[in-house]
C-alpha atoms as a PDB file:
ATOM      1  CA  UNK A   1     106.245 106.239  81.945  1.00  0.00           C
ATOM      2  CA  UNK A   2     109.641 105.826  80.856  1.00  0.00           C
ATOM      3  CA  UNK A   3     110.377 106.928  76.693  1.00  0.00           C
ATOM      4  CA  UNK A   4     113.378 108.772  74.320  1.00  0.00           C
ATOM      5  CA  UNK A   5     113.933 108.776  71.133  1.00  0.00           C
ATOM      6  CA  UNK A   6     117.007 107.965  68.991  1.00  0.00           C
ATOM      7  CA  UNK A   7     117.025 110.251  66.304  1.00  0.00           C
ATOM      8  CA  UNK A   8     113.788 109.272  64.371  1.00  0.00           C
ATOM      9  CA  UNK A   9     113.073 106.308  66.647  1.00  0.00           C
ATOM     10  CA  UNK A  10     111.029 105.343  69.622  1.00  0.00           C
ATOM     11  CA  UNK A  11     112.804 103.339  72.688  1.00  0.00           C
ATOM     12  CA  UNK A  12     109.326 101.895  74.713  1.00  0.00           C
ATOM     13  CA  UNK A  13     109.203  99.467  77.557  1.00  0.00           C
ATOM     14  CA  UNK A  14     112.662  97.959  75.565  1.00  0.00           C
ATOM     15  CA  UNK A  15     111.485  97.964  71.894  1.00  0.00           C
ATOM     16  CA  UNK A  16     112.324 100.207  69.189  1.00  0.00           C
ATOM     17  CA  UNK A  17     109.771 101.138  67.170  1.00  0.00           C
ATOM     18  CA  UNK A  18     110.419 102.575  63.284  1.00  0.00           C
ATOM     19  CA  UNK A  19     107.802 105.765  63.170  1.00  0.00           C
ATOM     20  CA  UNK A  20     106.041 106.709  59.907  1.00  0.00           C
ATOM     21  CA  UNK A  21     106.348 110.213  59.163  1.00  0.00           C
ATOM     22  CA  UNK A  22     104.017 112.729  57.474  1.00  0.00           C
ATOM     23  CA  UNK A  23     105.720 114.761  55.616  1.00  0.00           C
ATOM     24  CA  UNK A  24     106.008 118.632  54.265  1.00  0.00           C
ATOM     25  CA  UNK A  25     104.697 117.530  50.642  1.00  0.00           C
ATOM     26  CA  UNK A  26     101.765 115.206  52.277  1.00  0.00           C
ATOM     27  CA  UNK A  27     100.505 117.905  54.470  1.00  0.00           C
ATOM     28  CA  UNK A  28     100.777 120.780  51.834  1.00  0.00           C
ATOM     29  CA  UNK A  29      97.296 120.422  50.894  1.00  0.00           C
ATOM     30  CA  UNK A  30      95.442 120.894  54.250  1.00  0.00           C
ATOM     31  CA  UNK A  31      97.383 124.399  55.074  1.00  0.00           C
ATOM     32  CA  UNK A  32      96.853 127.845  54.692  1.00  0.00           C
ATOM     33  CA  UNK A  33      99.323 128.524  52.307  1.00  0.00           C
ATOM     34  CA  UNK A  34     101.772 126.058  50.750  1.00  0.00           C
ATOM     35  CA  UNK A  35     103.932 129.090  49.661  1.00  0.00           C
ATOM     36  CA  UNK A  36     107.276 128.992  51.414  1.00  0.00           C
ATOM     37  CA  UNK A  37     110.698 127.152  51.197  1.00  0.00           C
ATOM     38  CA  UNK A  38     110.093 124.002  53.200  1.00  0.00           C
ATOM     39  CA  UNK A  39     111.255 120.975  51.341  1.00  0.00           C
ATOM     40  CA  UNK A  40     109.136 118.864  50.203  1.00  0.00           C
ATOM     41  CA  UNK A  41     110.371 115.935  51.884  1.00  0.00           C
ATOM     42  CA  UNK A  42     110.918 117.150  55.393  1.00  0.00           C
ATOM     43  CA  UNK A  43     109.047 115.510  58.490  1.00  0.00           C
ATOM     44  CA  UNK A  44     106.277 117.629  60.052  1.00  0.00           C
ATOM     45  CA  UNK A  45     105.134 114.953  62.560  1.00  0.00           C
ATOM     46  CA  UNK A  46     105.992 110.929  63.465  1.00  0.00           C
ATOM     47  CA  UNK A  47     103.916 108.212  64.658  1.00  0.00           C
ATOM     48  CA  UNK A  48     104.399 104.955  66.154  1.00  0.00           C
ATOM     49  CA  UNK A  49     101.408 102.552  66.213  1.00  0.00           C
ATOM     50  CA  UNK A  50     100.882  99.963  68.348  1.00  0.00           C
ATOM     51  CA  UNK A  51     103.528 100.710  70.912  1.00  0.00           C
ATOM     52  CA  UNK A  52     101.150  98.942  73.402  1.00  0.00           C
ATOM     53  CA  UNK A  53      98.136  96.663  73.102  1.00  0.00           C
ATOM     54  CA  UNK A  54      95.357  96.043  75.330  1.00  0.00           C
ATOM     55  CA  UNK A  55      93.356  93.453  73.450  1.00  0.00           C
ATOM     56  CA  UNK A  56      92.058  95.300  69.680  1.00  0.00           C
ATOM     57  CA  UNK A  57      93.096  98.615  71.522  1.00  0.00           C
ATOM     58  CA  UNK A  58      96.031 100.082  70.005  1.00  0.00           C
ATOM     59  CA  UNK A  59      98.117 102.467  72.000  1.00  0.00           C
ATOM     60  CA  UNK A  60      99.877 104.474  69.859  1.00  0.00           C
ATOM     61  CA  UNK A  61     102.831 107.615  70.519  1.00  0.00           C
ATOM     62  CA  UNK A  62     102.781 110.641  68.193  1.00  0.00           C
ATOM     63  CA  UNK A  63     105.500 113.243  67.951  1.00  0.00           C
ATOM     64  CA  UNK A  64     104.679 116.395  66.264  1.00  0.00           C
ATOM     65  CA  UNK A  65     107.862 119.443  65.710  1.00  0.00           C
ATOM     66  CA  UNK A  66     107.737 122.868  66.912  1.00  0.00           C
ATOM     67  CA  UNK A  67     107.319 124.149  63.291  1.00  0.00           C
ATOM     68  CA  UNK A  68     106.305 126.850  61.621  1.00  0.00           C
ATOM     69  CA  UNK A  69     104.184 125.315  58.344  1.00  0.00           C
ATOM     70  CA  UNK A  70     104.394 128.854  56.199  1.00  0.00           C
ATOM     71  CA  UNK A  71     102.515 130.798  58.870  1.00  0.00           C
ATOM     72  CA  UNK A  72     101.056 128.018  60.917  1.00  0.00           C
ATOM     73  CA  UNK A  73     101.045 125.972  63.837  1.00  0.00           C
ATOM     74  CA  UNK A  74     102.269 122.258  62.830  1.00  0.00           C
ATOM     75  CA  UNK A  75      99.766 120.217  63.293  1.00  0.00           C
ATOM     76  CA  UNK A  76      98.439 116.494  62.217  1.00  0.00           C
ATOM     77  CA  UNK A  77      96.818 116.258  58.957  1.00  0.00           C
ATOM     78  CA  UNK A  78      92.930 115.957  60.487  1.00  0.00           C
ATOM     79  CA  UNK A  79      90.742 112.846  60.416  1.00  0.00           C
ATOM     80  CA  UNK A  80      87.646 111.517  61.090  1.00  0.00           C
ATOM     81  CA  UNK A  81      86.261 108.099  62.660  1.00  0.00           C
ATOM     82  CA  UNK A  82      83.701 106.058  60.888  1.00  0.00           C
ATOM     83  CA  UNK A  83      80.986 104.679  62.512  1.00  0.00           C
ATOM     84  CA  UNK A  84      81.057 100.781  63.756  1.00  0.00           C
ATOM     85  CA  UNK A  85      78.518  98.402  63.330  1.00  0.00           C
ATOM     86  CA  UNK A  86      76.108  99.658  65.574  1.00  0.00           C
ATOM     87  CA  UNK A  87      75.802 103.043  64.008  1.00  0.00           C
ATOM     88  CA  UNK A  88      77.806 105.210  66.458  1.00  0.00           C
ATOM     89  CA  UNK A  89      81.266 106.580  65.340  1.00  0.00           C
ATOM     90  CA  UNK A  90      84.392 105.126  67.097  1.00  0.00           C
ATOM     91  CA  UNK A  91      85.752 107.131  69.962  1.00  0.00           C
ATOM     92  CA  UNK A  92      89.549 107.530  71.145  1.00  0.00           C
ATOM     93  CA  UNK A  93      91.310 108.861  73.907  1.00  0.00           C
ATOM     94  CA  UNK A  94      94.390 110.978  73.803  1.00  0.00           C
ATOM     95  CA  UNK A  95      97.108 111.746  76.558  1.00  0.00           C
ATOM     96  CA  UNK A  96     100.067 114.805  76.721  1.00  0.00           C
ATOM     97  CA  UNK A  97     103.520 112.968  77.233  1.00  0.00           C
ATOM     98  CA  UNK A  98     105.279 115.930  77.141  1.00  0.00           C
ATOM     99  CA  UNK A  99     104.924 119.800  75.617  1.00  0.00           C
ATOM    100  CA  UNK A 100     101.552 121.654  75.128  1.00  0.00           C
ATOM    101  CA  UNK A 101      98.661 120.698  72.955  1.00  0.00           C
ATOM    102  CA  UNK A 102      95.649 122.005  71.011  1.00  0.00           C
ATOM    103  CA  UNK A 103      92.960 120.192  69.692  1.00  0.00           C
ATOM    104  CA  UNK A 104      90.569 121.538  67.350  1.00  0.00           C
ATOM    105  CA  UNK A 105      87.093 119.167  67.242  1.00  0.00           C
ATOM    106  CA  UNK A 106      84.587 119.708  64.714  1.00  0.00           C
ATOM    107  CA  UNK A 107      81.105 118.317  64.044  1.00  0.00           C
ATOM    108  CA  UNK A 108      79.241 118.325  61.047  1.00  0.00           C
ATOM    109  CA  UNK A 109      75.925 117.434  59.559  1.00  0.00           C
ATOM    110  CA  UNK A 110      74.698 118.226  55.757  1.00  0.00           C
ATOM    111  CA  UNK A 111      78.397 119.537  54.581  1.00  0.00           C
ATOM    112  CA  UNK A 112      77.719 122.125  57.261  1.00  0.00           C
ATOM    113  CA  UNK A 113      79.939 122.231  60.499  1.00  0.00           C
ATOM    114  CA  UNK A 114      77.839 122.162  63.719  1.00  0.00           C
ATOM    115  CA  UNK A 115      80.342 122.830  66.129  1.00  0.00           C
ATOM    116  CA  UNK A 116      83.895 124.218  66.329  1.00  0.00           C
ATOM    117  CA  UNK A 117      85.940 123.676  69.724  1.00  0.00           C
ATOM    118  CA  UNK A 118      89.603 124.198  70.582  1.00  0.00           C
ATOM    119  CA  UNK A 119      91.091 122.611  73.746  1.00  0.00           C
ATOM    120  CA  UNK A 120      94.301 123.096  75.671  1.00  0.00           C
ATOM    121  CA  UNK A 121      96.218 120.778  77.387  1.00  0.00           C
ATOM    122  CA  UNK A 122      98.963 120.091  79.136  1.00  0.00           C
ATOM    123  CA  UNK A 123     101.576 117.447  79.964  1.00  0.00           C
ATOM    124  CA  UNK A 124     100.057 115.098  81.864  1.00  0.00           C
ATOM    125  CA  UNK A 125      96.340 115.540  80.641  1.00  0.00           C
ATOM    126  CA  UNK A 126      93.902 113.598  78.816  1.00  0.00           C
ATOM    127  CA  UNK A 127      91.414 114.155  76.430  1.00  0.00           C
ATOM    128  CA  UNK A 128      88.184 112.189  75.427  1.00  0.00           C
ATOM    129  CA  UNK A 129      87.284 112.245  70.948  1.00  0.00           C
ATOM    130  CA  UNK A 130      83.447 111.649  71.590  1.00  0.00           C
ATOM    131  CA  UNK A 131      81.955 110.123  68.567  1.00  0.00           C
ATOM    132  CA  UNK A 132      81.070 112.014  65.695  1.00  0.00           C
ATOM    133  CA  UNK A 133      83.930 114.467  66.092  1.00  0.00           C
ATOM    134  CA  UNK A 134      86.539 115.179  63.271  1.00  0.00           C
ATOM    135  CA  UNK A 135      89.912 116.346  65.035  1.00  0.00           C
ATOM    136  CA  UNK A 136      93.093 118.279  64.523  1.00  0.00           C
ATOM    137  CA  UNK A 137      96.090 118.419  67.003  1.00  0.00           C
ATOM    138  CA  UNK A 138      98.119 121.079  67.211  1.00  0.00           C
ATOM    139  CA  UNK A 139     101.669 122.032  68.618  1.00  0.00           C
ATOM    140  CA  UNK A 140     101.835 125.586  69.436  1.00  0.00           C
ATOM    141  CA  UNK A 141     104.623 125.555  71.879  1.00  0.00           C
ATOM    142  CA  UNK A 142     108.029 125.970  70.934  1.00  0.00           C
ATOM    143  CA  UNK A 143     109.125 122.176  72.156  1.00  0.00           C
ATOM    144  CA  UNK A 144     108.358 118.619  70.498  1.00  0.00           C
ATOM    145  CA  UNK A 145     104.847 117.597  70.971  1.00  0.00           C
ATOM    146  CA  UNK A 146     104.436 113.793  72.095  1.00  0.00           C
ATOM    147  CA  UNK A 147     100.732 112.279  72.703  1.00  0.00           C
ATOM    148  CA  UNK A 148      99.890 108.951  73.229  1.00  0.00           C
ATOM    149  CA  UNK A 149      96.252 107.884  72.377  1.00  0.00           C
ATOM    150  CA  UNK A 150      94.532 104.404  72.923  1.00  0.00           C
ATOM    151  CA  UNK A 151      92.434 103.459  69.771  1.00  0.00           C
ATOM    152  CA  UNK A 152      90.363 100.525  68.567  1.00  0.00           C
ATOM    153  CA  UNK A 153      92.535  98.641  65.933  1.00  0.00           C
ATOM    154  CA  UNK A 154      89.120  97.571  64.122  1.00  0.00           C
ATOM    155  CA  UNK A 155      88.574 100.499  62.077  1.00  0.00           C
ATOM    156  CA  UNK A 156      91.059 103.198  59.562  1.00  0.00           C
ATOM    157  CA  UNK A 157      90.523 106.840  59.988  1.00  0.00           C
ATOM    158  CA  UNK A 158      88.450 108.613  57.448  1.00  0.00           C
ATOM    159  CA  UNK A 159      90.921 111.434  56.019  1.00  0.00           C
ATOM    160  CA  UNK A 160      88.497 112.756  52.971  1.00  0.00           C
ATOM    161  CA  UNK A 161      86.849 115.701  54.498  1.00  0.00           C
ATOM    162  CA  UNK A 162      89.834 117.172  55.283  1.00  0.00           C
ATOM    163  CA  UNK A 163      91.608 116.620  52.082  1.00  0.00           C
ATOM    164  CA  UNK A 164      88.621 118.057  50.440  1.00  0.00           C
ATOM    165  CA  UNK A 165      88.284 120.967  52.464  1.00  0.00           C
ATOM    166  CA  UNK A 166      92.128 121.955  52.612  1.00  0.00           C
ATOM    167  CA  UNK A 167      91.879 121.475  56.180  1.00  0.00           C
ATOM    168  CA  UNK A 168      90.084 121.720  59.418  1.00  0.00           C
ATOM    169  CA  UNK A 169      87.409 124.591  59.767  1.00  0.00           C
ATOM    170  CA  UNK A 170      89.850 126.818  61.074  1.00  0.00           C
ATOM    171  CA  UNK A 171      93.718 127.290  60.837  1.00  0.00           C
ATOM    172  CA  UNK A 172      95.571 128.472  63.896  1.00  0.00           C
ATOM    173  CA  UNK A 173      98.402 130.840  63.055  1.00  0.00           C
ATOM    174  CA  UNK A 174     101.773 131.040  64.404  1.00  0.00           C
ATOM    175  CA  UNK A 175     100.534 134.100  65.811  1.00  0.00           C
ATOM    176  CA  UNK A 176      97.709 132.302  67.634  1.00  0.00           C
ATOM    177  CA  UNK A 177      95.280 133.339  65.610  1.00  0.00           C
ATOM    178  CA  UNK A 178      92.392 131.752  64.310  1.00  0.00           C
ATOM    179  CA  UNK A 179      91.715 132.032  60.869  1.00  0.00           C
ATOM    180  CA  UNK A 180      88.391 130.566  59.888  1.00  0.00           C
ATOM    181  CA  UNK A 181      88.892 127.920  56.338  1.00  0.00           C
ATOM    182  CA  UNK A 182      86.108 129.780  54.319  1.00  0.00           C
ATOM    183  CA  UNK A 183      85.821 126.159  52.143  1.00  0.00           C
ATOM    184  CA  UNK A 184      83.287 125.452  55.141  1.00  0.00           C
ATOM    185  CA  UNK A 185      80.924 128.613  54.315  1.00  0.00           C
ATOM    186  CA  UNK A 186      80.887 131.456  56.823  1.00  0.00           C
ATOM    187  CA  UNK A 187      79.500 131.694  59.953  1.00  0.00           C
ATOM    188  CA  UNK A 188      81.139 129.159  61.841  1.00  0.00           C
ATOM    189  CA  UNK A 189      81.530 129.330  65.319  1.00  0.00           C
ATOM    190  CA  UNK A 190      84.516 128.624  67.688  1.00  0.00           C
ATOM    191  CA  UNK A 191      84.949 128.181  71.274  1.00  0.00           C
ATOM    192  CA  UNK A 192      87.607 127.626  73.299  1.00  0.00           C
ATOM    193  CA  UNK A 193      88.136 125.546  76.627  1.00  0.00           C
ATOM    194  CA  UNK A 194      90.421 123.477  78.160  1.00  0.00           C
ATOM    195  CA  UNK A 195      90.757 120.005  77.230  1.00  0.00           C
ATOM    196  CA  UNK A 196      89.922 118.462  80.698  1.00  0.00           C
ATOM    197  CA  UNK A 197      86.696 120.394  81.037  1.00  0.00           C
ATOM    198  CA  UNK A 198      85.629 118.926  77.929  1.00  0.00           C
ATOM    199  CA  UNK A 199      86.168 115.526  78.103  1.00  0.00           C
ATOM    200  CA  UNK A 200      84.434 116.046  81.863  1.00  0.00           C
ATOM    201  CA  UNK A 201      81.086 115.418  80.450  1.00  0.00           C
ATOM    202  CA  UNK A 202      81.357 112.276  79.847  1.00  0.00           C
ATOM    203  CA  UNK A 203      81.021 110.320  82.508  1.00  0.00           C
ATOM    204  CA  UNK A 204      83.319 107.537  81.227  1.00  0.00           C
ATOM    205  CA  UNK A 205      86.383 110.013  81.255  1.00  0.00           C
ATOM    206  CA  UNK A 206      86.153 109.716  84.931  1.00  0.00           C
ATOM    207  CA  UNK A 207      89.341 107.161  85.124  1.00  0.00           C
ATOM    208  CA  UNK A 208      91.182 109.621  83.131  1.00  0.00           C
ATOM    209  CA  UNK A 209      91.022 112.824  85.035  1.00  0.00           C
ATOM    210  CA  UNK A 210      93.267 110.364  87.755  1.00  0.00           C
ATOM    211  CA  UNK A 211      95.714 108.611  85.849  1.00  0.00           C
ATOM    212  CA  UNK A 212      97.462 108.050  82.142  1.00  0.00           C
ATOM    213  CA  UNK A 213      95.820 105.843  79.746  1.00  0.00           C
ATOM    214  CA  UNK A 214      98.472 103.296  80.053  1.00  0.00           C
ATOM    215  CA  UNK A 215      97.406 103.085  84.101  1.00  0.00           C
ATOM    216  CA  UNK A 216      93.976 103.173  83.200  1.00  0.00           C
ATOM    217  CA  UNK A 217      93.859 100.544  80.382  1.00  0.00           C
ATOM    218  CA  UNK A 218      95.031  97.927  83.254  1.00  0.00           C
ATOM    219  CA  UNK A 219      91.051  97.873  83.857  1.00  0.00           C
ATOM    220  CA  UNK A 220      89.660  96.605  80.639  1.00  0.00           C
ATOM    221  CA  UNK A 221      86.821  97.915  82.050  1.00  0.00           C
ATOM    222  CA  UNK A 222      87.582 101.342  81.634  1.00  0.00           C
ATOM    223  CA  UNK A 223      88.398 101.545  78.083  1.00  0.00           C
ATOM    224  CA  UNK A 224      85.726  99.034  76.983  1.00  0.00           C
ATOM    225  CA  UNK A 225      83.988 101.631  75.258  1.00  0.00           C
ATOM    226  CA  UNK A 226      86.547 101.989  72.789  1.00  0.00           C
ATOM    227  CA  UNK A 227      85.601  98.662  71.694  1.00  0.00           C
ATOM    228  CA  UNK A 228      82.040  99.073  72.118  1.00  0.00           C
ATOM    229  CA  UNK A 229      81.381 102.398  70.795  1.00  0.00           C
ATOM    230  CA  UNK A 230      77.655 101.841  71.702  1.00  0.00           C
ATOM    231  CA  UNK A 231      78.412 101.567  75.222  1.00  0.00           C
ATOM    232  CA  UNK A 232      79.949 105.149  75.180  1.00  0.00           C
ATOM    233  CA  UNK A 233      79.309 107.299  78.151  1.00  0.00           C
END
């Protein structure tokens, strides 16, 4: 899958799409520390929605900068998906264009997070957001992060717990460490894996494991569940 960028912009399959950026000021209140001379108006991360669309299923291109946020990783801002008519939570599916990846999933019940998980990936491999799971991506290489992710367009992400929690339920340093965000209460867990191995419990990540999202959304099939977040797995 052919892609570049011209300065800020996105050159797909002949268009040009116009990204919106998150900036330093918008993601100063889910870091570690907001202490250091970033200004306040410079771009941590881009996206481009709807750079494809199969149906109500958005395929969307994110770009995220090998920065250091005051002692982090950069990273997204964190959301959550709400649940759809039927009463499960929306899934997605994510894919590495190019660079390294983290992805740190939590689950939570009662105000109280269930379970912590961070996943690796690489270039080339995809990653399944089961429902129920809040998420955080993370670039902790030294090159630009791009992801693409297919998404039902019936439903806006849920940013609140984050924003209220000054983050995700642990910050990873530019170190690489892991500092746990003690707004959650103590005791929470994390474990690590890779991305793949994750998303290879489900059993409808099997199309994944073989080709990109934009191969494997040919098959409606395949990526009905998006749709149909009761039919999941």
């Amino acid at each position: 899958m052919e892609f570049r960028f011209e300065k800020d912009d996105l050159i797909f399959k002949g268009k040009r799409f116009v990204p919106n950026a998150r900036t330093f000021k918008q993601m100063a209140d889910v870091l570690a520390s907001k202490s250091c001379g970033i200004a306040p108006g410079a771009p941590t991360y881009f996206m481009y929605r709807q750079a494809d669309l199969f149906g109500r299923i958005h395929y969307d291109i994110t770009r995220i900068l090998p920065l250091d946020l005051c002692g982090e990783h950069n990273k997204t801002f964190g959301h959550m998906h709400p649940s759809s008519q039927s009463g499960t939570p929306w899934p997605e599916v994510y894919e590495v264009l190019s660079g390294e990846a983290h992805f740190l999933l939590q689950k939570s019940s009662h105000s109280k997070v269930d379970e912590a998980v961070l996943l690796s990936a690489k270039k080339g491999d995809c990653l399944l957001i089961p429902p129920g799971y809040g998420h955080v991506t993370i670039n902790p290489g030294k090159r630009e992060l791009v992801l693409a992710n297919l998404v039902s367009g019936d439903f806006e992400s849920d940013y609140s717990t984050y924003a209220k929690h000054r983050g995700a339920c642990f910050y990873e340093m530019s170190d690489g460490q892991m500092v746990p965000n003690r707004s959650y209460g103590a005791g929470v867990e994390l474990r690590k894996e890779s991305a793949v191995e994750f998303s290879s419990e489900y059993d409808c990540f099997a199309p994944f494991r073989k080709a990109g999202l934009l191969e494997v959304a040919k098959d409606h099939r395949n990526i009905e569940f998006l749709g149909q977040p009761e039919k999941f797995c």
